[in-house]
PDB file of N, CA and C in Angstrom:
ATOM      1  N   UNK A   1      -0.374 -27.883  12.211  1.00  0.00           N
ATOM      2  CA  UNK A   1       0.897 -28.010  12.883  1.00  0.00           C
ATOM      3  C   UNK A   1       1.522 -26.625  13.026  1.00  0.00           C
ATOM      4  N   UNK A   2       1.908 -26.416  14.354  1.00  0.00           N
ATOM      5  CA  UNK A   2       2.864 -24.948  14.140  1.00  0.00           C
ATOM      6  C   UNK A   2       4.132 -25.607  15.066  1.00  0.00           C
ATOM      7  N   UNK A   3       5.188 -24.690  14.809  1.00  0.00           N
ATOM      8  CA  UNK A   3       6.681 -24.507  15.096  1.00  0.00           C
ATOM      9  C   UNK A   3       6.853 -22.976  16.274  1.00  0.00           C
ATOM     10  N   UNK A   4       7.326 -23.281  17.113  1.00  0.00           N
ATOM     11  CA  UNK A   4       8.462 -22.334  17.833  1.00  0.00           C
ATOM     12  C   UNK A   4       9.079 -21.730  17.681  1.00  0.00           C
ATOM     13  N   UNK A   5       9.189 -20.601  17.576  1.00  0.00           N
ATOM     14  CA  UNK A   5      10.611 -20.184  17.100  1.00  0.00           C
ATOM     15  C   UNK A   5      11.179 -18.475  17.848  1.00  0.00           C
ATOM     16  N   UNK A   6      11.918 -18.950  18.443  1.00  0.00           N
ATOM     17  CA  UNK A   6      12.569 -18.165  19.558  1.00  0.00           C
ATOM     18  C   UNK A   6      13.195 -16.937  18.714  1.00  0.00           C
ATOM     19  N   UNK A   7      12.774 -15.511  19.042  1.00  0.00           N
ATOM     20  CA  UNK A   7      13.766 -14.589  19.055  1.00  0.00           C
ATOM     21  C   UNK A   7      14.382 -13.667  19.555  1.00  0.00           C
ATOM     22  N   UNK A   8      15.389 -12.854  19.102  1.00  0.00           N
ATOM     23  CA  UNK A   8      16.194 -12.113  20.491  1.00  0.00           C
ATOM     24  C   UNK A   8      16.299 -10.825  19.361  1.00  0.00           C
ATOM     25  N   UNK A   9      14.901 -10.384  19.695  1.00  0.00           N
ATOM     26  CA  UNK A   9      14.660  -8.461  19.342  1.00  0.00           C
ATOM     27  C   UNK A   9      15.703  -7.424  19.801  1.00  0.00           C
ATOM     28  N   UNK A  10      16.197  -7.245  19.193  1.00  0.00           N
ATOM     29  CA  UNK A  10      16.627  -5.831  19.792  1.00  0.00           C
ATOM     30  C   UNK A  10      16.088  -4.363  20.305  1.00  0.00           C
ATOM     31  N   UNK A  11      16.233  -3.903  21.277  1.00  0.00           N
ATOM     32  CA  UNK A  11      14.970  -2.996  22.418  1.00  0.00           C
ATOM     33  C   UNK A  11      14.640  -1.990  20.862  1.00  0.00           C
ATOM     34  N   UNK A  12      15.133  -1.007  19.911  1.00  0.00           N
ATOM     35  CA  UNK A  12      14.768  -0.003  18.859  1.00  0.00           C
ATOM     36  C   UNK A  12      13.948  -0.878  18.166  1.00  0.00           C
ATOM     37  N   UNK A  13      14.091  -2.403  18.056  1.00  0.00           N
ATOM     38  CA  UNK A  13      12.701  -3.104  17.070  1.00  0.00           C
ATOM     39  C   UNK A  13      11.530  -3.595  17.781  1.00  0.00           C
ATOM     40  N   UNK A  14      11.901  -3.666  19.208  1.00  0.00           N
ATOM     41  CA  UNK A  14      10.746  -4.229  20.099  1.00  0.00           C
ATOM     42  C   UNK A  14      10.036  -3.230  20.518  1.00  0.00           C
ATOM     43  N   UNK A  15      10.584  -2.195  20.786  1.00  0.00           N
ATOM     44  CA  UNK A  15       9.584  -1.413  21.578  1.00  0.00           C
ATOM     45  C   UNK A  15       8.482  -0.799  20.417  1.00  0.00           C
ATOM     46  N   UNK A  16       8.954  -0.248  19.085  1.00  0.00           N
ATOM     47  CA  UNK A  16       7.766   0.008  18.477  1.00  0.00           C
ATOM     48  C   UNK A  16       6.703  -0.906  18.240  1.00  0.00           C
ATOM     49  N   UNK A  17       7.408  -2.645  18.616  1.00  0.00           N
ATOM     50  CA  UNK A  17       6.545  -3.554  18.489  1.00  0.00           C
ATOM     51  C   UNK A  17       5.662  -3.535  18.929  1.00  0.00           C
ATOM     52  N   UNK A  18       6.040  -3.398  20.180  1.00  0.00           N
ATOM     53  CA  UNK A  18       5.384  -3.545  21.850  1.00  0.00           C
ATOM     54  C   UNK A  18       4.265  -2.293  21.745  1.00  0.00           C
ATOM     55  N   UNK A  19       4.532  -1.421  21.321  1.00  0.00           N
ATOM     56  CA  UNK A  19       3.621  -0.209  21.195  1.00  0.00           C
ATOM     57  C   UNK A  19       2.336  -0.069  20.577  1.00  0.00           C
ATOM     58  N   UNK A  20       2.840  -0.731  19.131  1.00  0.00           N
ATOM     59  CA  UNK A  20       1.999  -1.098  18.246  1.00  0.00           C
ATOM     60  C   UNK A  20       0.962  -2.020  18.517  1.00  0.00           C
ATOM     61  N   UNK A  21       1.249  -2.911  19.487  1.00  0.00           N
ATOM     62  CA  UNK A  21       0.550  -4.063  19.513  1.00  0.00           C
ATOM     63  C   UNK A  21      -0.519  -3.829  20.759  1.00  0.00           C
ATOM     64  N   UNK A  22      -0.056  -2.681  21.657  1.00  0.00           N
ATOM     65  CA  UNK A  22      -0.586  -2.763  22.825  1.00  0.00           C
ATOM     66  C   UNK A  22      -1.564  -1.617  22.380  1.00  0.00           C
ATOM     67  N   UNK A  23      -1.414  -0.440  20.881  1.00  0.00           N
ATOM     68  CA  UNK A  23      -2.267   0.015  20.560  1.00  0.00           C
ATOM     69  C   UNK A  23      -3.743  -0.951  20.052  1.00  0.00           C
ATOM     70  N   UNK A  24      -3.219  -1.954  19.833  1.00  0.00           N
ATOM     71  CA  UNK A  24      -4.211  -2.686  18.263  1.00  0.00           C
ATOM     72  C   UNK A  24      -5.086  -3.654  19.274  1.00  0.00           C
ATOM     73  N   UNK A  25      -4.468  -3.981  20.727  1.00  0.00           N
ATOM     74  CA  UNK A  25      -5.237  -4.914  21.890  1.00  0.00           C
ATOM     75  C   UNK A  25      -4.434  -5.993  21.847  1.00  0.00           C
ATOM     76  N   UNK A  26      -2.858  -6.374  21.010  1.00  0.00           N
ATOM     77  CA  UNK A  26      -2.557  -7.956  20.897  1.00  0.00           C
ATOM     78  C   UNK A  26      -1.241  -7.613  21.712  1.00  0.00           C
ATOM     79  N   UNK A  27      -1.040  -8.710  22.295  1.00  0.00           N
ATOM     80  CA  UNK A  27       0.590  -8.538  22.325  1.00  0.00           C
ATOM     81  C   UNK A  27       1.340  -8.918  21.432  1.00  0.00           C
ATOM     82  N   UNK A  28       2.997  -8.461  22.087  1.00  0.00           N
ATOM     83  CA  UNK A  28       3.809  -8.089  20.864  1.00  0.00           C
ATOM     84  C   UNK A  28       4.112  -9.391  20.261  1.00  0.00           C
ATOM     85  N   UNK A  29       3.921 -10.644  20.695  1.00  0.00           N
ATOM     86  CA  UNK A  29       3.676 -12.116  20.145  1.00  0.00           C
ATOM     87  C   UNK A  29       3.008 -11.714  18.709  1.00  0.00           C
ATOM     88  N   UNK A  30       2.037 -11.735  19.450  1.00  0.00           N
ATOM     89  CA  UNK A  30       0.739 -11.771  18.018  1.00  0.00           C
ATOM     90  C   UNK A  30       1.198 -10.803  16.841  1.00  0.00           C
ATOM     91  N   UNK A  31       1.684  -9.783  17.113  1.00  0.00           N
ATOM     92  CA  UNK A  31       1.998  -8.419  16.221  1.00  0.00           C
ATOM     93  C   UNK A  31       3.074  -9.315  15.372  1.00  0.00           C
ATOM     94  N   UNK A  32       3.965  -9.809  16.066  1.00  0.00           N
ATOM     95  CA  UNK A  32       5.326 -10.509  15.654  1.00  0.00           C
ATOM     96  C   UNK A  32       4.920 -11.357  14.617  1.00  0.00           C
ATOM     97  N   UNK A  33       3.765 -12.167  14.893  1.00  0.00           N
ATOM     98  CA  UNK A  33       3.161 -13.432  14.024  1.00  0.00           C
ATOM     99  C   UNK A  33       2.371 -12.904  12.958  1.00  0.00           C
ATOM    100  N   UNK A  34       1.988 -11.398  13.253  1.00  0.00           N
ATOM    101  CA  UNK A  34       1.241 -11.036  12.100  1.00  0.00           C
ATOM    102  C   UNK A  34       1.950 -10.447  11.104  1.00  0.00           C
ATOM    103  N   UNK A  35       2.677  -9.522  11.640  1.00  0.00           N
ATOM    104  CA  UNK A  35       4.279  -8.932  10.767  1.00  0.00           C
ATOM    105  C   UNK A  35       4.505 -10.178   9.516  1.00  0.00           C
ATOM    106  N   UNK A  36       5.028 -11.182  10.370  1.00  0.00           N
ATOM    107  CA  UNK A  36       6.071 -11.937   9.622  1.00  0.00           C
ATOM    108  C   UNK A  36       4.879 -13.081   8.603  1.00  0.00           C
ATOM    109  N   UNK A  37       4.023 -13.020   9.105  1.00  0.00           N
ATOM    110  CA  UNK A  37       2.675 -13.894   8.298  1.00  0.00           C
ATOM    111  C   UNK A  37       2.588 -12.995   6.762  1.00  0.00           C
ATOM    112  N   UNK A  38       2.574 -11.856   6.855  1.00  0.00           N
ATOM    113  CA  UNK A  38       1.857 -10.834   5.971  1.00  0.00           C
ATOM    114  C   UNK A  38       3.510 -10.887   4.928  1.00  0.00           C
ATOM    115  N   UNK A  39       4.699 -10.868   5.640  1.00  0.00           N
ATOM    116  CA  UNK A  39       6.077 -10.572   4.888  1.00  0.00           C
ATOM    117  C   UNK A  39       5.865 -12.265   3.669  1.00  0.00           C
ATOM    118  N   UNK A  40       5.735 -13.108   4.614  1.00  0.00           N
ATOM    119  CA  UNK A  40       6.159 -13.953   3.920  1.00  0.00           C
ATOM    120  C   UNK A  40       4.844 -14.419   3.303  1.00  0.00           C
ATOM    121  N   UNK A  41       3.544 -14.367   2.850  1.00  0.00           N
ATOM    122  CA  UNK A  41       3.037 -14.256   1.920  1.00  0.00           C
ATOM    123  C   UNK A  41       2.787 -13.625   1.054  1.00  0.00           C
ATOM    124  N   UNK A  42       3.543 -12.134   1.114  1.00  0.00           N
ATOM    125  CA  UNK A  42       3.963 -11.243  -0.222  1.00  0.00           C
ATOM    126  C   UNK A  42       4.775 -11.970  -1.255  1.00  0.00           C
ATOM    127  N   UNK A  43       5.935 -12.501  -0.100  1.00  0.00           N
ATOM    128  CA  UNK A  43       6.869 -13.222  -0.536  1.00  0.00           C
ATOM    129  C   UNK A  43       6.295 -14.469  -1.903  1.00  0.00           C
ATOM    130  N   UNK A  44       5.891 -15.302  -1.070  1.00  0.00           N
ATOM    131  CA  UNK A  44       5.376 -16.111  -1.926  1.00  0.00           C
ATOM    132  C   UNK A  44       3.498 -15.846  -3.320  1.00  0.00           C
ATOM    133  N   UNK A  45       3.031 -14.457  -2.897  1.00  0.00           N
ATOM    134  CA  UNK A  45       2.396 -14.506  -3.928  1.00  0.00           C
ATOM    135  C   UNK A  45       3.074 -12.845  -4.979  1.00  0.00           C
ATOM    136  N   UNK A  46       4.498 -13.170  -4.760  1.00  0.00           N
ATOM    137  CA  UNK A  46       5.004 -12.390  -6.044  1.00  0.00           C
ATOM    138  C   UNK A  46       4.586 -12.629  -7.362  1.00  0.00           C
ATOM    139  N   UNK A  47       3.917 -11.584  -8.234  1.00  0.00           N
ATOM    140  CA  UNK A  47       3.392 -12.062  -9.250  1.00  0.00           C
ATOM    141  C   UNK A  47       4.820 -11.748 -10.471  1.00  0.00           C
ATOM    142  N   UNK A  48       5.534 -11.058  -9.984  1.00  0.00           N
ATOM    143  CA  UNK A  48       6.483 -10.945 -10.808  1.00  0.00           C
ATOM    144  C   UNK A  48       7.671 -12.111 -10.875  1.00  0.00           C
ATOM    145  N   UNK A  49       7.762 -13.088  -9.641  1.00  0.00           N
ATOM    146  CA  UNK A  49       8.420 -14.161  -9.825  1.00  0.00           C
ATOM    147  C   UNK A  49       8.586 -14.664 -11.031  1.00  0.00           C
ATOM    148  N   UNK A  50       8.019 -15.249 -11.943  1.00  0.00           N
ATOM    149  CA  UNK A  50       8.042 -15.796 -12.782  1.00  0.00           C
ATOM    150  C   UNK A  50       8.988 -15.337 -13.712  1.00  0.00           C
ATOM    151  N   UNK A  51       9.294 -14.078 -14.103  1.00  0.00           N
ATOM    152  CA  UNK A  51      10.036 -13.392 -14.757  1.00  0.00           C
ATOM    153  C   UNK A  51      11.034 -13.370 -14.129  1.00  0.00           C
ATOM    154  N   UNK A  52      11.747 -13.708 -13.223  1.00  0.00           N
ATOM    155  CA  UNK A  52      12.928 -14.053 -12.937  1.00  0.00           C
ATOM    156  C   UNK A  52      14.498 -14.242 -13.803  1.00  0.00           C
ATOM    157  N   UNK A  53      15.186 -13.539 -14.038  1.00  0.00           N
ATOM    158  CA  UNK A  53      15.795 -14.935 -14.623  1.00  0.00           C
ATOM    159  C   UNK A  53      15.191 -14.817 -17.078  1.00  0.00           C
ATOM    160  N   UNK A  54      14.345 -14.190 -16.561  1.00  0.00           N
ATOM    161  CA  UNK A  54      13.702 -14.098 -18.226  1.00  0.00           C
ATOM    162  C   UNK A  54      14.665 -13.071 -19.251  1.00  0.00           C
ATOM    163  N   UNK A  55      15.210 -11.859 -18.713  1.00  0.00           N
ATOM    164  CA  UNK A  55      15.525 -11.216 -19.145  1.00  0.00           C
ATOM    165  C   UNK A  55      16.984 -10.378 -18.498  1.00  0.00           C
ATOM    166  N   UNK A  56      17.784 -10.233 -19.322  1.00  0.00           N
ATOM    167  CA  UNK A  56      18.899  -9.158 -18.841  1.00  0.00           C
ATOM    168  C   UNK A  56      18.641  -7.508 -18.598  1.00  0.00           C
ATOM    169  N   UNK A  57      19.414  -6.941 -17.658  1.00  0.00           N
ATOM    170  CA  UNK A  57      19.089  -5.773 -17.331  1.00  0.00           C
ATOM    171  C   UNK A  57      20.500  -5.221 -16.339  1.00  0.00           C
ATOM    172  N   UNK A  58      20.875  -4.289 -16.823  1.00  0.00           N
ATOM    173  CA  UNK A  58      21.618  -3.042 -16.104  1.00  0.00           C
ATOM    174  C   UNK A  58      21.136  -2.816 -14.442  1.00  0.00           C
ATOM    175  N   UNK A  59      20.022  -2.873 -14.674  1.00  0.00           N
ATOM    176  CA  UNK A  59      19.493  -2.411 -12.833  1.00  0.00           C
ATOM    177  C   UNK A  59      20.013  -3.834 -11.970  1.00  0.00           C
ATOM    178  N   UNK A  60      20.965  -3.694 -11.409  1.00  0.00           N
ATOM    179  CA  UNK A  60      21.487  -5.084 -10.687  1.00  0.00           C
ATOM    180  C   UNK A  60      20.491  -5.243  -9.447  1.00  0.00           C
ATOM    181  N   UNK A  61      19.610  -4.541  -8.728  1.00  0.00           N
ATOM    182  CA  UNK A  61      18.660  -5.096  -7.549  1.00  0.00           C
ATOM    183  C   UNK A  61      17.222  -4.681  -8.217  1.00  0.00           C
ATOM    184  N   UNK A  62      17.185  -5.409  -9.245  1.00  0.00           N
ATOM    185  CA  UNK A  62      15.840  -5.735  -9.940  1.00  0.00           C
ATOM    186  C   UNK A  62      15.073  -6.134  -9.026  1.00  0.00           C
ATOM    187  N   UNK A  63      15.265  -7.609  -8.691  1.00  0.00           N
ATOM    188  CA  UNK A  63      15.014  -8.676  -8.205  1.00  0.00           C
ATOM    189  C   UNK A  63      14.235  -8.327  -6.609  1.00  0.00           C
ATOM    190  N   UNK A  64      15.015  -7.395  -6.219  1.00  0.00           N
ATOM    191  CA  UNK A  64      15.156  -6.576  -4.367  1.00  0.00           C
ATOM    192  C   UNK A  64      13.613  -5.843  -4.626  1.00  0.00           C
ATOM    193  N   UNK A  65      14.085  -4.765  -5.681  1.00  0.00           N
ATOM    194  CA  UNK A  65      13.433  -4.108  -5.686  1.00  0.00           C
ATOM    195  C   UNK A  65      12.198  -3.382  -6.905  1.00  0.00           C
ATOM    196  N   UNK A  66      12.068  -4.609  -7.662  1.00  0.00           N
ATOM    197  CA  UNK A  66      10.883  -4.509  -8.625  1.00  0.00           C
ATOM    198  C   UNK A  66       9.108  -3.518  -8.674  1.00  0.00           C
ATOM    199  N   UNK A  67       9.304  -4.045  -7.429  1.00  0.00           N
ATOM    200  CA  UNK A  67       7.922  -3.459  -7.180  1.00  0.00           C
ATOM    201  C   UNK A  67       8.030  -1.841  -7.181  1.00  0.00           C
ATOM    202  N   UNK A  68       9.153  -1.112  -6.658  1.00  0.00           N
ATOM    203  CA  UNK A  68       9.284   0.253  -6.600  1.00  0.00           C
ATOM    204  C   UNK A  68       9.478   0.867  -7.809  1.00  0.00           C
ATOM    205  N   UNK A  69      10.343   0.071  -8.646  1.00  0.00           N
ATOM    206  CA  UNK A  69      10.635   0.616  -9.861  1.00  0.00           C
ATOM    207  C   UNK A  69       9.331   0.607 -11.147  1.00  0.00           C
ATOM    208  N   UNK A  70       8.487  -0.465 -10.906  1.00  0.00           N
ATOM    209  CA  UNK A  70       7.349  -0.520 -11.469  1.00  0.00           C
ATOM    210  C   UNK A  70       6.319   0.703 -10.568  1.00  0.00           C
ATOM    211  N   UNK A  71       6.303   1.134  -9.100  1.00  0.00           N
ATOM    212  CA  UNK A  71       5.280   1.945  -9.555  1.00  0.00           C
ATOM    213  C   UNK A  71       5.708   3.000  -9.988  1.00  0.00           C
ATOM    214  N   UNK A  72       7.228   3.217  -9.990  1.00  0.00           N
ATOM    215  CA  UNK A  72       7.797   4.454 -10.795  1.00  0.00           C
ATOM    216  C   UNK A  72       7.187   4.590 -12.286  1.00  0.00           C
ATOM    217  N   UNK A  73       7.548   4.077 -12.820  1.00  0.00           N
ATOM    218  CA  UNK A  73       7.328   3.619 -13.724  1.00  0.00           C
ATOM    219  C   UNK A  73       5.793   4.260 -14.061  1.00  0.00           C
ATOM    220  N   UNK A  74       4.687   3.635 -13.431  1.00  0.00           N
ATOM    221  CA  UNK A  74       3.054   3.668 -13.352  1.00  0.00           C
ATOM    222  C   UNK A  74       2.975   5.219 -13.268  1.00  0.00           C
ATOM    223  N   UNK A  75       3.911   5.524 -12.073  1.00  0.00           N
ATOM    224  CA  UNK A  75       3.870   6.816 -11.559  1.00  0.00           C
ATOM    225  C   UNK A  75       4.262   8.063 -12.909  1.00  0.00           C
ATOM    226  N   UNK A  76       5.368   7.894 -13.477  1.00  0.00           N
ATOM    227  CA  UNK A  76       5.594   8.691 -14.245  1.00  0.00           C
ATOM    228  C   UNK A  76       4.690   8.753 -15.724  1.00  0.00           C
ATOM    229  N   UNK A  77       4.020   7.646 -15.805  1.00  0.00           N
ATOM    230  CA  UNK A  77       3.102   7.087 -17.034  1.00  0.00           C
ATOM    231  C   UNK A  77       1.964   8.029 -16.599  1.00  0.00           C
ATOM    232  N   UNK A  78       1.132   8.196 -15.062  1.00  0.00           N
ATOM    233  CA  UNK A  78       0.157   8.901 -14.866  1.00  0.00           C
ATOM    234  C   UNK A  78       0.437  10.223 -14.785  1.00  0.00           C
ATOM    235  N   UNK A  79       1.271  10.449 -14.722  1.00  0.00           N
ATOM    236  CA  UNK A  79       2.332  11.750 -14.736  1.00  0.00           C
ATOM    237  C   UNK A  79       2.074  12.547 -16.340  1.00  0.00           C
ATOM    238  N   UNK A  80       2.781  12.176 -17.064  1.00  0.00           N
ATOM    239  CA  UNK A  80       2.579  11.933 -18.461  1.00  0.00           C
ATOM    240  C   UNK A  80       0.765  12.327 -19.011  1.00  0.00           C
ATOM    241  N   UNK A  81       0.128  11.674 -18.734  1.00  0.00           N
ATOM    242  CA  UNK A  81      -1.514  11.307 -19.179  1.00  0.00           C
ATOM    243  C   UNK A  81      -2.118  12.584 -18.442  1.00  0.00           C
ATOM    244  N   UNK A  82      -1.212  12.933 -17.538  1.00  0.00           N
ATOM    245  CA  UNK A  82      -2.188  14.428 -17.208  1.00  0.00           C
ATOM    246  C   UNK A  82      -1.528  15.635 -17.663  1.00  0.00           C
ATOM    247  N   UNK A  83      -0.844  15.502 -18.213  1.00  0.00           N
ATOM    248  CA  UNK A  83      -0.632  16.983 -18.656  1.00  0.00           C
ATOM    249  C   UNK A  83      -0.500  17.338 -20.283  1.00  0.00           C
TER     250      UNK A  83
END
């Protein structure tokens, strides 16, 4: 089963669309469907979900932005191990 769903791009988000897509051979449909396919199964295979909600913390856009602060995190750890 698929759904419809109408949108009204604005020309600074469409045209790199349009660009992109006419580089790759798809139109900007397909680019659109692949974009938002790829967003929203990040979405849902967050492995950090679960921890939600587990613990208190000072950083108020945990939640937003977890993934950056963890590879900080990784980043400064490999940082560390080489010198």
């Amino acid at each position: 089963m698929s759904h419809t769903l109408t949108l009204d791009i604005p020309e600074e988000i469409y045209e790199p669309l349009a660009k992109s897509a006419e580089q790759l051979g798809k139109t900007p449909e397909q680019m659109a469907l692949q974009l938002v396919s790829e967003s929203v199964r990040q979405l849902a295979d967050d492995p950090m979900e679960k921890f939600i909600g587990s613990f208190r913390s000072e950083v108020s856009d945990w939640a937003d932005h977890h993934d950056k602060y963890l590879g900080e995190e990784v980043l400064k750890h490999m940082r560390n191990e080489m010198e």
